[in-house]
C-alpha atoms as a PDB file:
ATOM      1  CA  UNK A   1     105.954 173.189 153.319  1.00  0.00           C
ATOM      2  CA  UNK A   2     106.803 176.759 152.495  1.00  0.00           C
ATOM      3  CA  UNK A   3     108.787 178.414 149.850  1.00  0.00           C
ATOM      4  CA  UNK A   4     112.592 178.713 151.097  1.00  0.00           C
ATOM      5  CA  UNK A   5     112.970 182.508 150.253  1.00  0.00           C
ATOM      6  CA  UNK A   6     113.886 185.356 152.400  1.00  0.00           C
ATOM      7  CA  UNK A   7     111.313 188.260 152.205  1.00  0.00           C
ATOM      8  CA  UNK A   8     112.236 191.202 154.236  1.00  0.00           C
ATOM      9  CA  UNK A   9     109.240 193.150 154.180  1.00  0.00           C
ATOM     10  CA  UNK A  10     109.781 193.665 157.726  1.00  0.00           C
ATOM     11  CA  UNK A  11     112.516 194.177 159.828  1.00  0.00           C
ATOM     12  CA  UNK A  12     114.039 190.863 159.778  1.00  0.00           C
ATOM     13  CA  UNK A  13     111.395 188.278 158.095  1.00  0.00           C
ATOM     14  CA  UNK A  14     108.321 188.573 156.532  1.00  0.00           C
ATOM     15  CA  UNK A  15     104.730 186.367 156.271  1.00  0.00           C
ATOM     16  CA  UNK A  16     106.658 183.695 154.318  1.00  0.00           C
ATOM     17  CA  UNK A  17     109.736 182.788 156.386  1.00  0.00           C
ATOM     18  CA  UNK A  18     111.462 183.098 159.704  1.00  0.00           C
ATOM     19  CA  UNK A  19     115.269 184.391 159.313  1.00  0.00           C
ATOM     20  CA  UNK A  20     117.616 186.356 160.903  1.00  0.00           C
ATOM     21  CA  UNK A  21     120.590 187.769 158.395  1.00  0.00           C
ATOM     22  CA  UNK A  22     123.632 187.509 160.375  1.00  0.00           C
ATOM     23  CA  UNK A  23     127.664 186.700 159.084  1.00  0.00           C
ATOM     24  CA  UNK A  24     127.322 183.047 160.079  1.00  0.00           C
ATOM     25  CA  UNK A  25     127.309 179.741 158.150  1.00  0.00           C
ATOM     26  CA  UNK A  26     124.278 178.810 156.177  1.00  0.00           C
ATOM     27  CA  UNK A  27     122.526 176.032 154.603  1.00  0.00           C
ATOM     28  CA  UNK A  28     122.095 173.646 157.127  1.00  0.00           C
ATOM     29  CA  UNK A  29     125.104 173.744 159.966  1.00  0.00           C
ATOM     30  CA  UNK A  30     125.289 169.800 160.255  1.00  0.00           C
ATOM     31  CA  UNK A  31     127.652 168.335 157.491  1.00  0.00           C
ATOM     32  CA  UNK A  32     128.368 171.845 155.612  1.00  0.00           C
ATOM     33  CA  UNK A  33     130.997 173.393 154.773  1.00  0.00           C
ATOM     34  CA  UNK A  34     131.930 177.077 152.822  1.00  0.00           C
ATOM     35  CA  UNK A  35     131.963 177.040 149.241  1.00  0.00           C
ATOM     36  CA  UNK A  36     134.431 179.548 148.317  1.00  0.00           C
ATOM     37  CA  UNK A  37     134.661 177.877 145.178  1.00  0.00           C
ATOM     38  CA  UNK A  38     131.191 177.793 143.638  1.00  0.00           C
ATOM     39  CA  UNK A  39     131.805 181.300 142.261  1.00  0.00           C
ATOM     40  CA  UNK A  40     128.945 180.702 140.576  1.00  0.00           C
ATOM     41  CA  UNK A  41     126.568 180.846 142.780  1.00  0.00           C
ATOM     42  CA  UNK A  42     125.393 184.286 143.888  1.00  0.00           C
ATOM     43  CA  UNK A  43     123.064 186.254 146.041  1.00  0.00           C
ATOM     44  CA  UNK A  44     119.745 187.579 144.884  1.00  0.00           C
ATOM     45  CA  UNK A  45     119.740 191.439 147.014  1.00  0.00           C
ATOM     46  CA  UNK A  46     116.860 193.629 146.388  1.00  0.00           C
ATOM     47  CA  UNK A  47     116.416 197.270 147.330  1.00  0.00           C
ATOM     48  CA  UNK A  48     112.464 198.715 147.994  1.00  0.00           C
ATOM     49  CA  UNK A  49     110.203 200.763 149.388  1.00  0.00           C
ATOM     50  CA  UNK A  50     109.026 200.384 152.927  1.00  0.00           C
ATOM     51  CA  UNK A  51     107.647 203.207 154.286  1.00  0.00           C
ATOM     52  CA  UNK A  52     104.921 204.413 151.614  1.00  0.00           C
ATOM     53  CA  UNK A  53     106.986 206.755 149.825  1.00  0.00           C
ATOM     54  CA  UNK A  54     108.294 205.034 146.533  1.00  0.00           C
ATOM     55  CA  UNK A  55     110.501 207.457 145.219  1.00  0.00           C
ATOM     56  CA  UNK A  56     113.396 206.242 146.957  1.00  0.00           C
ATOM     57  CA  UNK A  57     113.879 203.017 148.451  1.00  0.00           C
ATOM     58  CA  UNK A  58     114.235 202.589 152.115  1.00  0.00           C
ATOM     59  CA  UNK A  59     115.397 198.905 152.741  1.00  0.00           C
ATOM     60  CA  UNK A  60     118.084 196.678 151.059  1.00  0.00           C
ATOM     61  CA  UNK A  61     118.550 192.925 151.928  1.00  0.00           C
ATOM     62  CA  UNK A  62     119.706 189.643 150.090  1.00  0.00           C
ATOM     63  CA  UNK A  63     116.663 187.786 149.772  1.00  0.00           C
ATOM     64  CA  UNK A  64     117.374 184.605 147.711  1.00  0.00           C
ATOM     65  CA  UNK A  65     119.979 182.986 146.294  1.00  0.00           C
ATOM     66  CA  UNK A  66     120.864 181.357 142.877  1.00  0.00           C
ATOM     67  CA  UNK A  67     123.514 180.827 140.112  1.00  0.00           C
ATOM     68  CA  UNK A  68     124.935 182.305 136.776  1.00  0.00           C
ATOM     69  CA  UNK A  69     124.060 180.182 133.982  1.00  0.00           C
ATOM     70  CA  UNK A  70     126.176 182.085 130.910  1.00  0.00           C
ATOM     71  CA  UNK A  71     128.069 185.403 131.100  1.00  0.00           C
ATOM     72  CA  UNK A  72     124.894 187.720 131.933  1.00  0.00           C
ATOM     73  CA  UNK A  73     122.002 185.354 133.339  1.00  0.00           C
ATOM     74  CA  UNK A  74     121.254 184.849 136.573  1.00  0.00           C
ATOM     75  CA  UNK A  75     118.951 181.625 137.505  1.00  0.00           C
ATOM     76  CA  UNK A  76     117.033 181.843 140.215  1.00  0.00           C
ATOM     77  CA  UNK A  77     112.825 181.032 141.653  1.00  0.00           C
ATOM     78  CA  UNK A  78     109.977 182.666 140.450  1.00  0.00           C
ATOM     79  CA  UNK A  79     109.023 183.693 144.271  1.00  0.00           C
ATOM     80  CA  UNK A  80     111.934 185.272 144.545  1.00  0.00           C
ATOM     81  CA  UNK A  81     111.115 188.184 141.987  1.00  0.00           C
ATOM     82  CA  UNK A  82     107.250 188.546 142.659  1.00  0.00           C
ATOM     83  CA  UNK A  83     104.861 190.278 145.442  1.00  0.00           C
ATOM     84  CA  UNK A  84     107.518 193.009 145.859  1.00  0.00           C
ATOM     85  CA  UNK A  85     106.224 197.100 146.299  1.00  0.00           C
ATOM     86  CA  UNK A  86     106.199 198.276 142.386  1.00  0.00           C
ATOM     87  CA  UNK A  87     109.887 200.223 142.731  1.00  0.00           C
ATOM     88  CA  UNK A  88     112.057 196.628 143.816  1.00  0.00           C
ATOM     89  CA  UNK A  89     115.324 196.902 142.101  1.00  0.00           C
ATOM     90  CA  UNK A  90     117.487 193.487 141.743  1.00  0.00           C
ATOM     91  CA  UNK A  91     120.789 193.159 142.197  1.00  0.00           C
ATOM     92  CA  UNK A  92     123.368 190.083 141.799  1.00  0.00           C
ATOM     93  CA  UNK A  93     126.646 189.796 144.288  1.00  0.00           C
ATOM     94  CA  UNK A  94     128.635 186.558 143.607  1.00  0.00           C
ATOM     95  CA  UNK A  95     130.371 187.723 146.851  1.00  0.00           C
ATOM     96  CA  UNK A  96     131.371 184.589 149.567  1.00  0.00           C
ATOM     97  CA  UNK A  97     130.278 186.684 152.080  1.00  0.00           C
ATOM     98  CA  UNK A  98     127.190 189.009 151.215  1.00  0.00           C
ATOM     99  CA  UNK A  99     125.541 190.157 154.653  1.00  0.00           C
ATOM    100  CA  UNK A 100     129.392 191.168 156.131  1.00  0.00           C
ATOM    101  CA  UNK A 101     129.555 193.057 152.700  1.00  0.00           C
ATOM    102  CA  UNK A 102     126.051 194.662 153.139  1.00  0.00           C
ATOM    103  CA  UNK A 103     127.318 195.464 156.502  1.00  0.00           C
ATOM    104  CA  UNK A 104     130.382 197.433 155.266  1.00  0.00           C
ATOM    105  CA  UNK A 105     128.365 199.099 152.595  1.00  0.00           C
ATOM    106  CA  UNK A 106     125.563 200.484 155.513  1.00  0.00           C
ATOM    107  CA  UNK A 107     128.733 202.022 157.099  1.00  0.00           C
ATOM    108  CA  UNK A 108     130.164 203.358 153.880  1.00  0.00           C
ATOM    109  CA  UNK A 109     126.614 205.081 152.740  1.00  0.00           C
ATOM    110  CA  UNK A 110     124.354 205.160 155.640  1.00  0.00           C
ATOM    111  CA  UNK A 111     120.816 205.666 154.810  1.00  0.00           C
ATOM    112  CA  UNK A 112     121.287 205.287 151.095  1.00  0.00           C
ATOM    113  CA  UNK A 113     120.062 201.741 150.541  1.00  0.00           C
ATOM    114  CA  UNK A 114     120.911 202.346 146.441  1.00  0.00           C
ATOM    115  CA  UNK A 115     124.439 202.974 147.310  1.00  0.00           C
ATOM    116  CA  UNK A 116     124.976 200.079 149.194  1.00  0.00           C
ATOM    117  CA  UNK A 117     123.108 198.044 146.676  1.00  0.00           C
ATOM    118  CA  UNK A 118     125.586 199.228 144.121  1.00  0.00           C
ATOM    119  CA  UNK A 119     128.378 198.654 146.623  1.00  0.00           C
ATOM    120  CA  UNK A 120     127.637 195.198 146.450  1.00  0.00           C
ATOM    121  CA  UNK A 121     126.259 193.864 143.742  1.00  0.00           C
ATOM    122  CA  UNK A 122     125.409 194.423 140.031  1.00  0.00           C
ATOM    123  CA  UNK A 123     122.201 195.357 139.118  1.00  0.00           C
ATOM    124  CA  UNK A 124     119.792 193.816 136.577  1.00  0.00           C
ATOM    125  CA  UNK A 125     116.136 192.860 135.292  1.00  0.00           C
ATOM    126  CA  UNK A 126     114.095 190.307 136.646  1.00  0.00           C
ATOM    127  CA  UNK A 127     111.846 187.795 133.917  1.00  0.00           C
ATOM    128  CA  UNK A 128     109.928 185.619 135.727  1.00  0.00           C
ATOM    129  CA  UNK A 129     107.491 182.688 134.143  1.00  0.00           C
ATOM    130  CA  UNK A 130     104.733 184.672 132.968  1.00  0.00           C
ATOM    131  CA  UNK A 131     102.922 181.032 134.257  1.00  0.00           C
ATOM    132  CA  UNK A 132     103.635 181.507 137.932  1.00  0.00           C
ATOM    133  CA  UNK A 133     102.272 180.720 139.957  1.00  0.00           C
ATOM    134  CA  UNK A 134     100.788 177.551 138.699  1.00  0.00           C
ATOM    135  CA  UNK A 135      99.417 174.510 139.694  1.00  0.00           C
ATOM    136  CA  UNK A 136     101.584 172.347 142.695  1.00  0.00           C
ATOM    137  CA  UNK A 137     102.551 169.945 139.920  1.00  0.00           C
ATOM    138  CA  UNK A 138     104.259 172.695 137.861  1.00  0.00           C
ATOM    139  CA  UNK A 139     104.353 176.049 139.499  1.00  0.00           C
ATOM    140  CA  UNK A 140     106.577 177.117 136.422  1.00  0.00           C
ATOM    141  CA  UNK A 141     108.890 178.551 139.700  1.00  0.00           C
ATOM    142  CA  UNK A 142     111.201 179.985 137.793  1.00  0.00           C
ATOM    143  CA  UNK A 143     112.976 183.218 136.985  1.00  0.00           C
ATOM    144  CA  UNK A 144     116.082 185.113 135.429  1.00  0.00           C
ATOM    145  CA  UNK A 145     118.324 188.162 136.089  1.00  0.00           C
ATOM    146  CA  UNK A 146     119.118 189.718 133.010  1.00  0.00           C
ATOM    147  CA  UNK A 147     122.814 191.649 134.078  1.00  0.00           C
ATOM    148  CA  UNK A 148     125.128 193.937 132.140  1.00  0.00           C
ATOM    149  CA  UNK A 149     127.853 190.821 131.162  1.00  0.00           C
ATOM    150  CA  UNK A 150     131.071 193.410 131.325  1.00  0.00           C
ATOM    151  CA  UNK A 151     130.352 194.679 134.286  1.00  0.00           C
ATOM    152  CA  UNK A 152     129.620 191.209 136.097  1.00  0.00           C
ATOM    153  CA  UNK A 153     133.029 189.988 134.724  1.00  0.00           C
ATOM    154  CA  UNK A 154     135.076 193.369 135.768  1.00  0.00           C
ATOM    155  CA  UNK A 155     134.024 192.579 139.178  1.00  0.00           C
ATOM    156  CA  UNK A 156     134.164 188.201 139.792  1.00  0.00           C
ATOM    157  CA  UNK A 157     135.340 185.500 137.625  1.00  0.00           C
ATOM    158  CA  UNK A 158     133.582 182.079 137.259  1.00  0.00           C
ATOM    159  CA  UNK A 159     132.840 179.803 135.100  1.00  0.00           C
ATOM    160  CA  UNK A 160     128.693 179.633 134.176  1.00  0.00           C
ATOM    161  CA  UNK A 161     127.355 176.558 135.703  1.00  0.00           C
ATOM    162  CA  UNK A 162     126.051 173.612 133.305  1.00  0.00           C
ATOM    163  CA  UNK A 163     122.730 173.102 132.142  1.00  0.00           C
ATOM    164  CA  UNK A 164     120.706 169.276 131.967  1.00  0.00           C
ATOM    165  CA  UNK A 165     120.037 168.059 128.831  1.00  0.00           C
ATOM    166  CA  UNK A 166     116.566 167.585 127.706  1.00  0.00           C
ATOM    167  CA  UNK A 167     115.002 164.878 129.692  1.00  0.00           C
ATOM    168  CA  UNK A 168     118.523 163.893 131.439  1.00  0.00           C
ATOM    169  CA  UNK A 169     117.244 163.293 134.755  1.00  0.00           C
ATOM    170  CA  UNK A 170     114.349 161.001 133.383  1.00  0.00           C
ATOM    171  CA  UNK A 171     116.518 159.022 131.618  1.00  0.00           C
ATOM    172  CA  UNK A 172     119.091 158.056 134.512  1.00  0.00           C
ATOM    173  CA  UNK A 173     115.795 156.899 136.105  1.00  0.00           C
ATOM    174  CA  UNK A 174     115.704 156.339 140.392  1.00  0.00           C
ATOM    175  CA  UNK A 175     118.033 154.029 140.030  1.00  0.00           C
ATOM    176  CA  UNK A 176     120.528 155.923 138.576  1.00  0.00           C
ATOM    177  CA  UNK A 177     120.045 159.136 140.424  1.00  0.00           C
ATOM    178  CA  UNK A 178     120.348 157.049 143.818  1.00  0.00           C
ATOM    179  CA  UNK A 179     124.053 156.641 142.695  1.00  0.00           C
ATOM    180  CA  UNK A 180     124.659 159.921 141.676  1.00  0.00           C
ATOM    181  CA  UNK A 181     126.465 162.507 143.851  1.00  0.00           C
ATOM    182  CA  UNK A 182     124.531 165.469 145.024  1.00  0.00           C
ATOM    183  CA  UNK A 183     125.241 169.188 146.277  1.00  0.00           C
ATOM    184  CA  UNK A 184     123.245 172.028 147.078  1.00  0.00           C
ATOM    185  CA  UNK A 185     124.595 175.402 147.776  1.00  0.00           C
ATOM    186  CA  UNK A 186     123.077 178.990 149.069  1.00  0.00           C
ATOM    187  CA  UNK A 187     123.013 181.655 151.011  1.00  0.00           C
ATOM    188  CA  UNK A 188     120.293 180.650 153.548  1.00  0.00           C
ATOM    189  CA  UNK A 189     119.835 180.299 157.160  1.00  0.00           C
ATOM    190  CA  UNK A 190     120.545 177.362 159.232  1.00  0.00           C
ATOM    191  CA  UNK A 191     118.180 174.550 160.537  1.00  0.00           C
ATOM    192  CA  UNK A 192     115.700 175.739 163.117  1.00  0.00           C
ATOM    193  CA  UNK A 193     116.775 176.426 166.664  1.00  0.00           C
ATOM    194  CA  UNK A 194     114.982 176.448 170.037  1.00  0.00           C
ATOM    195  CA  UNK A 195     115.637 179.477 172.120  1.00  0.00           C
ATOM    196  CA  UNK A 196     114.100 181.843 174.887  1.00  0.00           C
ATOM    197  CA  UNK A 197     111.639 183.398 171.926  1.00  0.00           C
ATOM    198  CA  UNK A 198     110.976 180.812 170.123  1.00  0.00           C
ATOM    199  CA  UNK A 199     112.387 178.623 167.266  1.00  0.00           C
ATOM    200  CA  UNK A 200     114.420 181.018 164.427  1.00  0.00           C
ATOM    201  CA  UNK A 201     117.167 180.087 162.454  1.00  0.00           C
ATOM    202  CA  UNK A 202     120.280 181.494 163.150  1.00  0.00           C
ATOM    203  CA  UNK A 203     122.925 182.539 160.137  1.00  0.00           C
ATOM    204  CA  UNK A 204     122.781 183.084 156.593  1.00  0.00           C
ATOM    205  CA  UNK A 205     124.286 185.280 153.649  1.00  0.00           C
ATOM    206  CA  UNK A 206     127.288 183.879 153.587  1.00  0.00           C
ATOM    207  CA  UNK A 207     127.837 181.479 150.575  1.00  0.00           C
ATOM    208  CA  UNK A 208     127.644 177.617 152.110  1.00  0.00           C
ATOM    209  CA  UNK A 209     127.710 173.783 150.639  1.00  0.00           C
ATOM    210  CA  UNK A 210     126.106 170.655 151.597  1.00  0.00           C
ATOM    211  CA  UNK A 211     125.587 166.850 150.311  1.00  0.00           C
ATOM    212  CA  UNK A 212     122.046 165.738 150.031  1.00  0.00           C
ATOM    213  CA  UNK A 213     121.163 162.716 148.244  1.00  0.00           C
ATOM    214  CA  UNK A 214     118.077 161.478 145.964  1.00  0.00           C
ATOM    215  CA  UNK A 215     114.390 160.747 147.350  1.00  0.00           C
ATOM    216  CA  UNK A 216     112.359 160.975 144.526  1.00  0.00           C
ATOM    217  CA  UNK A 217     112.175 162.222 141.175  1.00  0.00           C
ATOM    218  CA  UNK A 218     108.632 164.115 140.055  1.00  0.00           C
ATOM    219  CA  UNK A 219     107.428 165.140 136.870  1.00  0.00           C
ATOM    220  CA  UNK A 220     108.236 169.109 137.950  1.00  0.00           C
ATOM    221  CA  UNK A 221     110.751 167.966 140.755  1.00  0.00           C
ATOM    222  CA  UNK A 222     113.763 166.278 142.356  1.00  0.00           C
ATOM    223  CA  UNK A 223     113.247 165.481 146.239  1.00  0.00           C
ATOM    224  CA  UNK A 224     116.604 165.138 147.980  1.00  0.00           C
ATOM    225  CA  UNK A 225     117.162 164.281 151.567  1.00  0.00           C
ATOM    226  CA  UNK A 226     118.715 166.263 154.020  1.00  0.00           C
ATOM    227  CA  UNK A 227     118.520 163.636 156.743  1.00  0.00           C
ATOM    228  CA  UNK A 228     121.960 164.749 159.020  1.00  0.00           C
ATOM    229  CA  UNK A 229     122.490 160.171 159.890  1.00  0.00           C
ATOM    230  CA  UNK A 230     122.863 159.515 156.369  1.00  0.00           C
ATOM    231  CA  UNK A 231     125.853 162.146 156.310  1.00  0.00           C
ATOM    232  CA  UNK A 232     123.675 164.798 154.694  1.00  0.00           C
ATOM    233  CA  UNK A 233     123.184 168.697 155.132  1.00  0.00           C
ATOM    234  CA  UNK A 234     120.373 170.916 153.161  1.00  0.00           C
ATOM    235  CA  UNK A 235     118.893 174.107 152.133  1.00  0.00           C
ATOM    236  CA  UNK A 236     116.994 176.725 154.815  1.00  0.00           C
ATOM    237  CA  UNK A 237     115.353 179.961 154.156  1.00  0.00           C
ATOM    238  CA  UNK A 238     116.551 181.916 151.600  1.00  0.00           C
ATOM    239  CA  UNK A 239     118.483 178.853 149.798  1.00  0.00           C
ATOM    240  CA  UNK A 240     115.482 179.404 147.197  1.00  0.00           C
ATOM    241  CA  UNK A 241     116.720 179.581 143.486  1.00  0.00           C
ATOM    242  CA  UNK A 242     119.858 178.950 144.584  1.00  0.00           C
ATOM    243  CA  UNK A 243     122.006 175.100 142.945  1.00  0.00           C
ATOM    244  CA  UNK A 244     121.726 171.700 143.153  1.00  0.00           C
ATOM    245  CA  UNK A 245     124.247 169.943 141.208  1.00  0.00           C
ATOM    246  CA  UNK A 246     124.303 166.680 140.613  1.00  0.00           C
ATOM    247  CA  UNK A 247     127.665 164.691 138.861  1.00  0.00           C
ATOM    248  CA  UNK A 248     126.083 163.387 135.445  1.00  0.00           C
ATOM    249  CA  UNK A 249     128.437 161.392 133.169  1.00  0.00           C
ATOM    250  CA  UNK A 250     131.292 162.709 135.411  1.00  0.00           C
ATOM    251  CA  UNK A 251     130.472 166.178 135.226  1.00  0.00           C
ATOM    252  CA  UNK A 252     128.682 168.727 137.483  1.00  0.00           C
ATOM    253  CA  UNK A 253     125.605 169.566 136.084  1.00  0.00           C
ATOM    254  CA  UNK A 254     122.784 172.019 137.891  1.00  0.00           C
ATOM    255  CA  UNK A 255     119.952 169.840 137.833  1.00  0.00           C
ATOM    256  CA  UNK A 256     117.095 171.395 139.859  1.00  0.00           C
ATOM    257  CA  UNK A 257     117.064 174.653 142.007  1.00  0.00           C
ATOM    258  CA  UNK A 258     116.145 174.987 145.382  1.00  0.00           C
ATOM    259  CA  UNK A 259     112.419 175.738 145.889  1.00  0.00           C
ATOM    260  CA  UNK A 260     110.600 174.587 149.182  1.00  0.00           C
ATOM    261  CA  UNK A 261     111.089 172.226 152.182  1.00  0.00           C
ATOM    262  CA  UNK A 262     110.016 171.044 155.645  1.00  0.00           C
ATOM    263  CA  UNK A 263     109.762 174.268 157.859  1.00  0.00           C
ATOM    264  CA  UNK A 264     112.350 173.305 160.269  1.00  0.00           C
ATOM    265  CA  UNK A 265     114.949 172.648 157.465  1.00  0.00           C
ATOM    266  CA  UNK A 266     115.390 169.177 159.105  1.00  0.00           C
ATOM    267  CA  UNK A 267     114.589 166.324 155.881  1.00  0.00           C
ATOM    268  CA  UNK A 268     113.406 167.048 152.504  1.00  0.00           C
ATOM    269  CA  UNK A 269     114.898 169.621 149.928  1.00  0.00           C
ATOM    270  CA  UNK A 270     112.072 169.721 146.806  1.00  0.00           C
ATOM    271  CA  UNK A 271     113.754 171.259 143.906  1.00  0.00           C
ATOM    272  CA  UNK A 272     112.507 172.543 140.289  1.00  0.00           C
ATOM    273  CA  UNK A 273     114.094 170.342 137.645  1.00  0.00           C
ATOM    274  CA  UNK A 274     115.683 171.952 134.672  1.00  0.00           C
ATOM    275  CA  UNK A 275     115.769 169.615 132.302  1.00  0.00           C
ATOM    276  CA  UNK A 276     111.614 169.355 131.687  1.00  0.00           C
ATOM    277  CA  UNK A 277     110.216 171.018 128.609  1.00  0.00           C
ATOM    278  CA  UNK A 278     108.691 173.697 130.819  1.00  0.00           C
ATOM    279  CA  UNK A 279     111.863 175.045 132.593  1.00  0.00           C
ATOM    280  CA  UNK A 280     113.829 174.751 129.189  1.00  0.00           C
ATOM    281  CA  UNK A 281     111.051 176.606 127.201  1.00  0.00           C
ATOM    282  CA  UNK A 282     111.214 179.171 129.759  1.00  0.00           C
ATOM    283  CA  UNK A 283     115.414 179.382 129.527  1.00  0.00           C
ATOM    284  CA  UNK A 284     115.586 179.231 125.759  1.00  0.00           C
ATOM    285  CA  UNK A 285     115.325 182.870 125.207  1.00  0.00           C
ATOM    286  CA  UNK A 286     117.957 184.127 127.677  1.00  0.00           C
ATOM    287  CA  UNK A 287     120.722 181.148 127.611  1.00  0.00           C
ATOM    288  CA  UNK A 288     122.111 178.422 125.074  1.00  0.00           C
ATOM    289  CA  UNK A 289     120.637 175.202 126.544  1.00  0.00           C
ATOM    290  CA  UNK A 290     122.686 171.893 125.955  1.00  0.00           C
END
């Protein structure tokens, strides 16, 4: 398995993933559909240095994806805000379409990757775990975007997405998380695809929905199938940090964020729970929790 984030340390992918950023659908292309209306769910963009001279940065990219959990707080993974060069700058976009909007914005201030940071998204401060990365049964892989809150809302309305309650996903049990309706939703690339070079995966930064349904439940996770027979569709690269929502007591609750996977974004999405005593003890400082 391998962490579903988008690193673009080089020109298009980096030791982590494969992905190619193009205006295309995301998530997985089999049962998925656009999710114009998950305006909660953003785009994680970062600008850095790439050529040895930090004092301006040279590259800007989405990299991740995730969600805005009150007014100024953006939720995301923990490996989406570490192993950067020491002058990364984060930015949020709750934009549908991010990578035509990057696009537009290399056109509008060529060679000023700040600029077009700024052209499409807000900027803020990252506050990752200060336990990551730790052991595979909790790799506390979380993290936080700390944003201005007036000028998120002077650019995109939504309404913050709902936390779990404490222990909320324990206490439906298998049983009663087999029933439950899931969705995941990102930014990401699409399923791997065979072609003269090699396998890639095609798409990605435009804002995309899926069912999955419930494997397994873990004391740190949520596994959710992504199996296309069973009417499913699933996260790819750069899907990390980004929702899964699961209808609790007849409302939409994010339960878990996206984390890792199979590499060919074919079966299993494994997903951080947020309802554990960890992830809440982490959130507690930067967002009511229910």
């Amino acid at each position: 398995m391998t962490a579903l984030r988008i690193t673009a340390l080089t020109a298009a992918a980096c030791a982590t993933v494969l992905a190619v950023a193009v205006p295309s659908s995301a998530i997985n292309s089999y049962n998925a559909a656009p999710a114009p209306e998950r305006t909660e769910v953003g785009a994680l963009v970062a600008t850095w240095d790439d050529d040895g001279d930090p004092s301006t940065p040279d590259r800007v990219d989405w990299v991740c994806s995730g969600t805005m959990v009150d007014a100024d707080t953006f939720l995301t993974a923990a490996h989406c805000t570490t192993d950067w060069p020491e002058n990364v700058r984060f930015y949020v976009s709750l934009d549908q379409d991010v990578q035509s909007a990057l696009n537009a914005a290399a056109k509008a201030y060529p060679g000023d990757p700040a600029a077009q940071a700024r052209a499409v998204g807000v900027e803020g401060t990252a506050h990752t775990h200060p336990a990551y990365p730790g052991p595979a049964s909790d790799p506390h892989d979380i993290a936080v975007i700390q944003l201005p809150a007036a000028k998120v809302a002077a650019r995109w309305s939504f309404t913050p997405a709902a936390l779990p309650t404490a222990g909320q996903l324990d206490a439906l049990g298998p049983r009663g998380l087999n029933s439950t309706d899931w969705l995941v939703a990102g930014y990401g690339t699409q399923e791997a695809a065979r072609g003269p070079g090699g396998q890639t995966h095609p798409g990605g930064g435009v804002r995309m929905k899926a069912p999955v349904t419930f494997d397994a439940l873990n004391p740190a996770w949520v596994r959710l199938a992504m199996t296309a027979p069973q009417g499913n569709g699933g996260a790819c690269y750069g899907d990390s940090g980004g929702p899964n929502f699961a209808v609790l007591g007849g409302r939409r609750v994010l339960a878990a964020t996206t984390i890792t996977g199979d590499t060919p974004c074919y079966a299993t999405n494994v997903t951080y729970r947020l309802d554990t005593p960890g992830a809440r003890g982490f959130l507690s400082p930067f967002v009511k929790l229910p």
